[in-house]
PDB file of N, CA and C in Angstrom:
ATOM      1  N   UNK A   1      38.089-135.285 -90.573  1.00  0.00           N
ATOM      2  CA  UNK A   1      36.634-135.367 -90.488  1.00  0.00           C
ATOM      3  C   UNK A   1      36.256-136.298 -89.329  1.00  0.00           C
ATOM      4  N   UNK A   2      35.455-136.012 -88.428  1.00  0.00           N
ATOM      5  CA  UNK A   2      35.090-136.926 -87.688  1.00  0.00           C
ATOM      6  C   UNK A   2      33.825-137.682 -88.227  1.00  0.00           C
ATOM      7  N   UNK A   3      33.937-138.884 -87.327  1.00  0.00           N
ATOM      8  CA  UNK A   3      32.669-140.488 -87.990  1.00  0.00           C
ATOM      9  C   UNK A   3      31.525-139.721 -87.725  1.00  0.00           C
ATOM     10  N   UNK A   4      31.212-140.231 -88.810  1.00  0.00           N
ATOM     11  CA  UNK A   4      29.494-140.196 -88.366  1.00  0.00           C
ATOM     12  C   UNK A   4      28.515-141.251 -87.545  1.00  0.00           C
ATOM     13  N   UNK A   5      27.918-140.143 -86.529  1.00  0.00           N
ATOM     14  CA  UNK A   5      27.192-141.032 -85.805  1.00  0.00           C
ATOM     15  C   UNK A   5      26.018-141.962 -85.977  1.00  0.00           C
ATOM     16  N   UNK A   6      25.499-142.621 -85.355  1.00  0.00           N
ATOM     17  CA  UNK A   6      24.393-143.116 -86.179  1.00  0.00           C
ATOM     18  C   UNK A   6      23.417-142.511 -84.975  1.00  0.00           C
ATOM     19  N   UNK A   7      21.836-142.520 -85.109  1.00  0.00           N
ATOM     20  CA  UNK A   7      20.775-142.338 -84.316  1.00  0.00           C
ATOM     21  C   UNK A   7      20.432-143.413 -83.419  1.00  0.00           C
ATOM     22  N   UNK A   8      20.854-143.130 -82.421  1.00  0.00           N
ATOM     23  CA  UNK A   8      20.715-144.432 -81.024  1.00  0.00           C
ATOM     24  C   UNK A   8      19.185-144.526 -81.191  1.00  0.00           C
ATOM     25  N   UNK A   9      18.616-143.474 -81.381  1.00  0.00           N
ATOM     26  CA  UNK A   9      16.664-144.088 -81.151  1.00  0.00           C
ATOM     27  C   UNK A   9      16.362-145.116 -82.503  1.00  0.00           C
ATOM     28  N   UNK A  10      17.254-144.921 -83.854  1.00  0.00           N
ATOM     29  CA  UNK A  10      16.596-145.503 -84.604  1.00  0.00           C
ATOM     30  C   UNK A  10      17.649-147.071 -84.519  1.00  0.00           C
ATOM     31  N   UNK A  11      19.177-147.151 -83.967  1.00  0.00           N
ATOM     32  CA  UNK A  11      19.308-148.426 -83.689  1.00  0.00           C
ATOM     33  C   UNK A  11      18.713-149.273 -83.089  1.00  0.00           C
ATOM     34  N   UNK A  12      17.735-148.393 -82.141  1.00  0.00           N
ATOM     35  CA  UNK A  12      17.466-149.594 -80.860  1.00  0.00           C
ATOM     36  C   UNK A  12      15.616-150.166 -81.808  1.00  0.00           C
ATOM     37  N   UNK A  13      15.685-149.064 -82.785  1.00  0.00           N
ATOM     38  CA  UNK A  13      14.097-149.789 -83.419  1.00  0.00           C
ATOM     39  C   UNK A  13      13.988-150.243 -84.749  1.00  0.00           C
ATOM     40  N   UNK A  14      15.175-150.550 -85.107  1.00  0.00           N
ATOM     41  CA  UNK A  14      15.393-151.179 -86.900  1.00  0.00           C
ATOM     42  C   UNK A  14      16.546-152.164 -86.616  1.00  0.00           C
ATOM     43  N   UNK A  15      16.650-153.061 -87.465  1.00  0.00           N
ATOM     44  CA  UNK A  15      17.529-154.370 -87.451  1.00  0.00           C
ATOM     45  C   UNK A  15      17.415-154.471 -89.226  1.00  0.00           C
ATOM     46  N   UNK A  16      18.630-154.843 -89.531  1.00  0.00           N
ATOM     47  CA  UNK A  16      18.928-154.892 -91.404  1.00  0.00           C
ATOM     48  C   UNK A  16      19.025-156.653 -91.069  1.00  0.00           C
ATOM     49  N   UNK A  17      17.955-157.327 -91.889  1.00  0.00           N
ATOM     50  CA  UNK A  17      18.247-158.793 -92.352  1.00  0.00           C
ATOM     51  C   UNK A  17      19.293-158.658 -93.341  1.00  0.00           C
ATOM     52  N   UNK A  18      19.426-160.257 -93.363  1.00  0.00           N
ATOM     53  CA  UNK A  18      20.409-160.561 -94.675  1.00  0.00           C
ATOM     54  C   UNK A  18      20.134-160.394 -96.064  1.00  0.00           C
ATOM     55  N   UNK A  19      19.000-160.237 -96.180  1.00  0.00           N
ATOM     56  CA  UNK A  19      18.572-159.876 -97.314  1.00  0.00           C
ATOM     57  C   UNK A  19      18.620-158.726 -97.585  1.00  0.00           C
ATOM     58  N   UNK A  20      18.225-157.682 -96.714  1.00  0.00           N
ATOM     59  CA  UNK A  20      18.812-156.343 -96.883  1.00  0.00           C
ATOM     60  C   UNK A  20      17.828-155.796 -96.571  1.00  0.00           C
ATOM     61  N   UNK A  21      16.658-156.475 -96.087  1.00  0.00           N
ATOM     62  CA  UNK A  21      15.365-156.095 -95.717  1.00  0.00           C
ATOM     63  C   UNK A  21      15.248-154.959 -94.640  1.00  0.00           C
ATOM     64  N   UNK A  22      14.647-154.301 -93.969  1.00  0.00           N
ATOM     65  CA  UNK A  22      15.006-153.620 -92.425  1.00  0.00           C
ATOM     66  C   UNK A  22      13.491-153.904 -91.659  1.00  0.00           C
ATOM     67  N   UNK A  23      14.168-154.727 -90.455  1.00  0.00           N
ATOM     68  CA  UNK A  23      12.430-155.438 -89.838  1.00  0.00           C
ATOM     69  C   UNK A  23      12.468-153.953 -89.120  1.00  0.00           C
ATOM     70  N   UNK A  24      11.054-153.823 -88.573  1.00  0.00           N
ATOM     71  CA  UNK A  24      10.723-152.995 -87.733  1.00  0.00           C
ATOM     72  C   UNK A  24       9.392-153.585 -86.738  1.00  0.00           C
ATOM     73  N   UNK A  25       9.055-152.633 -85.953  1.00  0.00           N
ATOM     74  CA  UNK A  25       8.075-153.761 -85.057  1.00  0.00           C
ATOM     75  C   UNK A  25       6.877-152.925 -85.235  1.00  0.00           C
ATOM     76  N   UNK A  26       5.600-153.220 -84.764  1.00  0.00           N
ATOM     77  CA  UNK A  26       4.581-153.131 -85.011  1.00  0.00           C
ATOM     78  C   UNK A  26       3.380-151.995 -84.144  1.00  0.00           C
ATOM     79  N   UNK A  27       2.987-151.206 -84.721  1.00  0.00           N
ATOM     80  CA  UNK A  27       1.981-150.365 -83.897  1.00  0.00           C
ATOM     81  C   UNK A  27       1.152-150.902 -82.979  1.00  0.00           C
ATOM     82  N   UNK A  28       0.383-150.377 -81.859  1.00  0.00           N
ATOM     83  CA  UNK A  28      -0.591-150.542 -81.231  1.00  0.00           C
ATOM     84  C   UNK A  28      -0.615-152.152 -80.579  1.00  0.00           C
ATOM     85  N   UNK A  29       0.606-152.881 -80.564  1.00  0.00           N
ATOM     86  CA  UNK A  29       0.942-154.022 -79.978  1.00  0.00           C
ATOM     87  C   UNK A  29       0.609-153.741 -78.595  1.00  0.00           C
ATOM     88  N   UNK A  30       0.910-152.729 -77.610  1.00  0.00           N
ATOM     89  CA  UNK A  30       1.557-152.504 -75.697  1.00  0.00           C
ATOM     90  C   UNK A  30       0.645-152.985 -75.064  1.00  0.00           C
ATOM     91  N   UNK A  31      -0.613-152.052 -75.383  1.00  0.00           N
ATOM     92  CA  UNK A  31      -1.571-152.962 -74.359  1.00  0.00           C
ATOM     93  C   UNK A  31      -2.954-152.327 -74.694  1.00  0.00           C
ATOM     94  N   UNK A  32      -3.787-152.637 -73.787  1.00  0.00           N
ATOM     95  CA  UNK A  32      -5.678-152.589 -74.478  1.00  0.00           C
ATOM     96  C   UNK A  32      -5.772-153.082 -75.560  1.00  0.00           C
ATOM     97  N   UNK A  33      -5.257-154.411 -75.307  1.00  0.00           N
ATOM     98  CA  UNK A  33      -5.337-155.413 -77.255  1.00  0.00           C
ATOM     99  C   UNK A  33      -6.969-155.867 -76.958  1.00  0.00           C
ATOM    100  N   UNK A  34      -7.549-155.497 -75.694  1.00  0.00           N
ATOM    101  CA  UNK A  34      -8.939-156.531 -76.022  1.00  0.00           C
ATOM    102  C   UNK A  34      -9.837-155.829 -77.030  1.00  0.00           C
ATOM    103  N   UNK A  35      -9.510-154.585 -76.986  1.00  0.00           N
ATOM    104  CA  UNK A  35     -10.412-154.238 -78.123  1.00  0.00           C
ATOM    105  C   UNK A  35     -10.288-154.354 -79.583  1.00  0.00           C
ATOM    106  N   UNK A  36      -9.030-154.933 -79.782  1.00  0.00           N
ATOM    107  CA  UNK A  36      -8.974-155.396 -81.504  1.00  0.00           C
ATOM    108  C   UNK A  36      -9.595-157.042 -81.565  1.00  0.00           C
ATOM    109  N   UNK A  37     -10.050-157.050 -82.538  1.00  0.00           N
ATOM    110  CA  UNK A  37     -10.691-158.247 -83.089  1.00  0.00           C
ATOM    111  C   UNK A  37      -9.455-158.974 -83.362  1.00  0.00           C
ATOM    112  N   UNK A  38      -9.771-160.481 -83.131  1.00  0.00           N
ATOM    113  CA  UNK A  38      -8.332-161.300 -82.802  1.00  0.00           C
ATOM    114  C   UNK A  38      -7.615-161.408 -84.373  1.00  0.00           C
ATOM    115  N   UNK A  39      -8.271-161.573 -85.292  1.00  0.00           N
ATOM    116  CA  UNK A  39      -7.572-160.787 -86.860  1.00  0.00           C
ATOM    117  C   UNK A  39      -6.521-160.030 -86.909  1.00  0.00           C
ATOM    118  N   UNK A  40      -6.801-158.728 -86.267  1.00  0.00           N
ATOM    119  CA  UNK A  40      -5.463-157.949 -86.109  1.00  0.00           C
ATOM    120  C   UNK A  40      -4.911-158.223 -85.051  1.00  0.00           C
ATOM    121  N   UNK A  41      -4.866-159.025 -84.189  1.00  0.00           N
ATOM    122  CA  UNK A  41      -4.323-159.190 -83.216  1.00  0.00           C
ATOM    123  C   UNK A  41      -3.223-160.070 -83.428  1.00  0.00           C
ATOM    124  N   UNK A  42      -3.542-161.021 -84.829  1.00  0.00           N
ATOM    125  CA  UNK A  42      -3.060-162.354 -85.037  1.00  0.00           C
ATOM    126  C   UNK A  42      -2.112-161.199 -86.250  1.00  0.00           C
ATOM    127  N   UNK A  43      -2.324-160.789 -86.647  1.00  0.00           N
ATOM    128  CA  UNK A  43      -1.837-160.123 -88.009  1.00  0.00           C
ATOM    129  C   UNK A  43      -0.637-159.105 -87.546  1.00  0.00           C
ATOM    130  N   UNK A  44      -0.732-159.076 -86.313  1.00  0.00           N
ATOM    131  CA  UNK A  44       0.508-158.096 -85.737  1.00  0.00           C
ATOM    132  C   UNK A  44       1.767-158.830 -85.686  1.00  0.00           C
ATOM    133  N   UNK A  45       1.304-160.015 -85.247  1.00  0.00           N
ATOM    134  CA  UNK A  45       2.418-161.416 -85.335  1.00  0.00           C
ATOM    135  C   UNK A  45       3.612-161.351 -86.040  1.00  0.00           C
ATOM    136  N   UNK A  46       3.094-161.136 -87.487  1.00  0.00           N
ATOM    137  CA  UNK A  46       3.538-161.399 -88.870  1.00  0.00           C
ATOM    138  C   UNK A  46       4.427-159.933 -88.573  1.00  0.00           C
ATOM    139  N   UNK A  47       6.257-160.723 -89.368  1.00  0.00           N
ATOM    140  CA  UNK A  47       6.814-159.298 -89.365  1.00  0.00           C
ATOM    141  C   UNK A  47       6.487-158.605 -90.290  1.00  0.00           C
ATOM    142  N   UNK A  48       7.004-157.231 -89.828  1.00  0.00           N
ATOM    143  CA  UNK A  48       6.901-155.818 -90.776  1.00  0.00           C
ATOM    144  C   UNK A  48       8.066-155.489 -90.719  1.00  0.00           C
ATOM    145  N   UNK A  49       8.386-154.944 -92.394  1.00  0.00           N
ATOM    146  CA  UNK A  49       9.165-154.643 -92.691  1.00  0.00           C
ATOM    147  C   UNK A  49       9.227-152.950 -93.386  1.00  0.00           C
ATOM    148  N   UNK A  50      10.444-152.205 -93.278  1.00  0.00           N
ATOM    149  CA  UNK A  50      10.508-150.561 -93.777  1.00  0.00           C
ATOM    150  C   UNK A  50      10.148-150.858 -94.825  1.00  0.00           C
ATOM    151  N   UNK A  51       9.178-149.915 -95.808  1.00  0.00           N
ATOM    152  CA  UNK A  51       8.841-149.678 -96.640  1.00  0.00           C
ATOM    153  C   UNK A  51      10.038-149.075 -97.859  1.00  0.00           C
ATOM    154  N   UNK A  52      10.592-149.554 -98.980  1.00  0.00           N
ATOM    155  CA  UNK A  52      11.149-149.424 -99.721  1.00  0.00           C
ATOM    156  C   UNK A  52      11.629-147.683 -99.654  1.00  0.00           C
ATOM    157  N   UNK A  53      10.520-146.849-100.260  1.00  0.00           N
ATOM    158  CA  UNK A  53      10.398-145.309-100.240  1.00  0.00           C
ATOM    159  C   UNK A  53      11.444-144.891 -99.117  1.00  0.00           C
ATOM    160  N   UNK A  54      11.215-145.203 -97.714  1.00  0.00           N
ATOM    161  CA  UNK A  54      11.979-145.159 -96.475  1.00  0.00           C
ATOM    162  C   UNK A  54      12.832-145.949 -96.286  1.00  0.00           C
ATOM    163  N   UNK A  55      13.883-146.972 -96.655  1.00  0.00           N
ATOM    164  CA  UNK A  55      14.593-147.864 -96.516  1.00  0.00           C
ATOM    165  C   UNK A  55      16.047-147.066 -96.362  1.00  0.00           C
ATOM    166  N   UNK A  56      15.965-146.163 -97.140  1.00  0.00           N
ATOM    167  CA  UNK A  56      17.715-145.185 -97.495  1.00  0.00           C
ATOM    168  C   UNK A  56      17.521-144.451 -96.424  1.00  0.00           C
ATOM    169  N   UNK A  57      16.871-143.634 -95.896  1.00  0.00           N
ATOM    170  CA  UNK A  57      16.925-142.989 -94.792  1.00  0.00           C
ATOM    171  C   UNK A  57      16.832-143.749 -93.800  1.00  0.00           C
ATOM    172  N   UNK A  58      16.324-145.104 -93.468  1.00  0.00           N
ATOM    173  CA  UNK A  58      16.834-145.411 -92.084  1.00  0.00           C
ATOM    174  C   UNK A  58      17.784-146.320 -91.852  1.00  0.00           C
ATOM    175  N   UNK A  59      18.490-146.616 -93.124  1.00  0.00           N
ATOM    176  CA  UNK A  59      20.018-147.144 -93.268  1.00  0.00           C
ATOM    177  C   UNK A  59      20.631-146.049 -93.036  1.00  0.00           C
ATOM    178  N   UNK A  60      20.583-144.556 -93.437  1.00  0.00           N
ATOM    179  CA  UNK A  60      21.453-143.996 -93.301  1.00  0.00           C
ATOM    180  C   UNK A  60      21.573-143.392 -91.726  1.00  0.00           C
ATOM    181  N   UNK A  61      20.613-143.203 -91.218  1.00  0.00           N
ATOM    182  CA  UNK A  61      20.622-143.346 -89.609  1.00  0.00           C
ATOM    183  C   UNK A  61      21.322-144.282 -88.682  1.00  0.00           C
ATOM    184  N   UNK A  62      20.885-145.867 -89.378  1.00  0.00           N
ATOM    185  CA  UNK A  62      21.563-146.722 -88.920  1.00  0.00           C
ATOM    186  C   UNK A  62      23.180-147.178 -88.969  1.00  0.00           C
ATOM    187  N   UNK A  63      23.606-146.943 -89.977  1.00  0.00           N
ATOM    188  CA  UNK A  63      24.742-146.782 -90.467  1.00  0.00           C
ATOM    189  C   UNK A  63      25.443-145.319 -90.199  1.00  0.00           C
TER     190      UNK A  63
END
């Protein structure tokens, strides 16, 4: 049997903490931020993490 590969697009955009968490990064960060109110601007800051529901599928990509 040959290895299974993993998805180079989804290595280069998920990272597994130690906790087992999977960070991911944040929408609408790149650019034309002047038009968000500094709230979400400040709130993008804060990590995000995969949503539980989706967590097995992008381990299994990643892995």
């Amino acid at each position: 049997m040959p290895k299974m590969k993993s998805v180079k697009g989804a290595v280069k955009r998920f990272k597994v903490k130690k906790s087992g968490k999977i960070k991911r990064g944040t929408a609408f960060r790149s650019h034309i931020l002047t038009k968000q109110d500094a709230k979400t601007r400040r709130r993008q800051h804060q990590p995000k993490y995969v949503h539980q529901a989706d967590a097995a599928n992008v381990k299994d990509m990643i892995c």
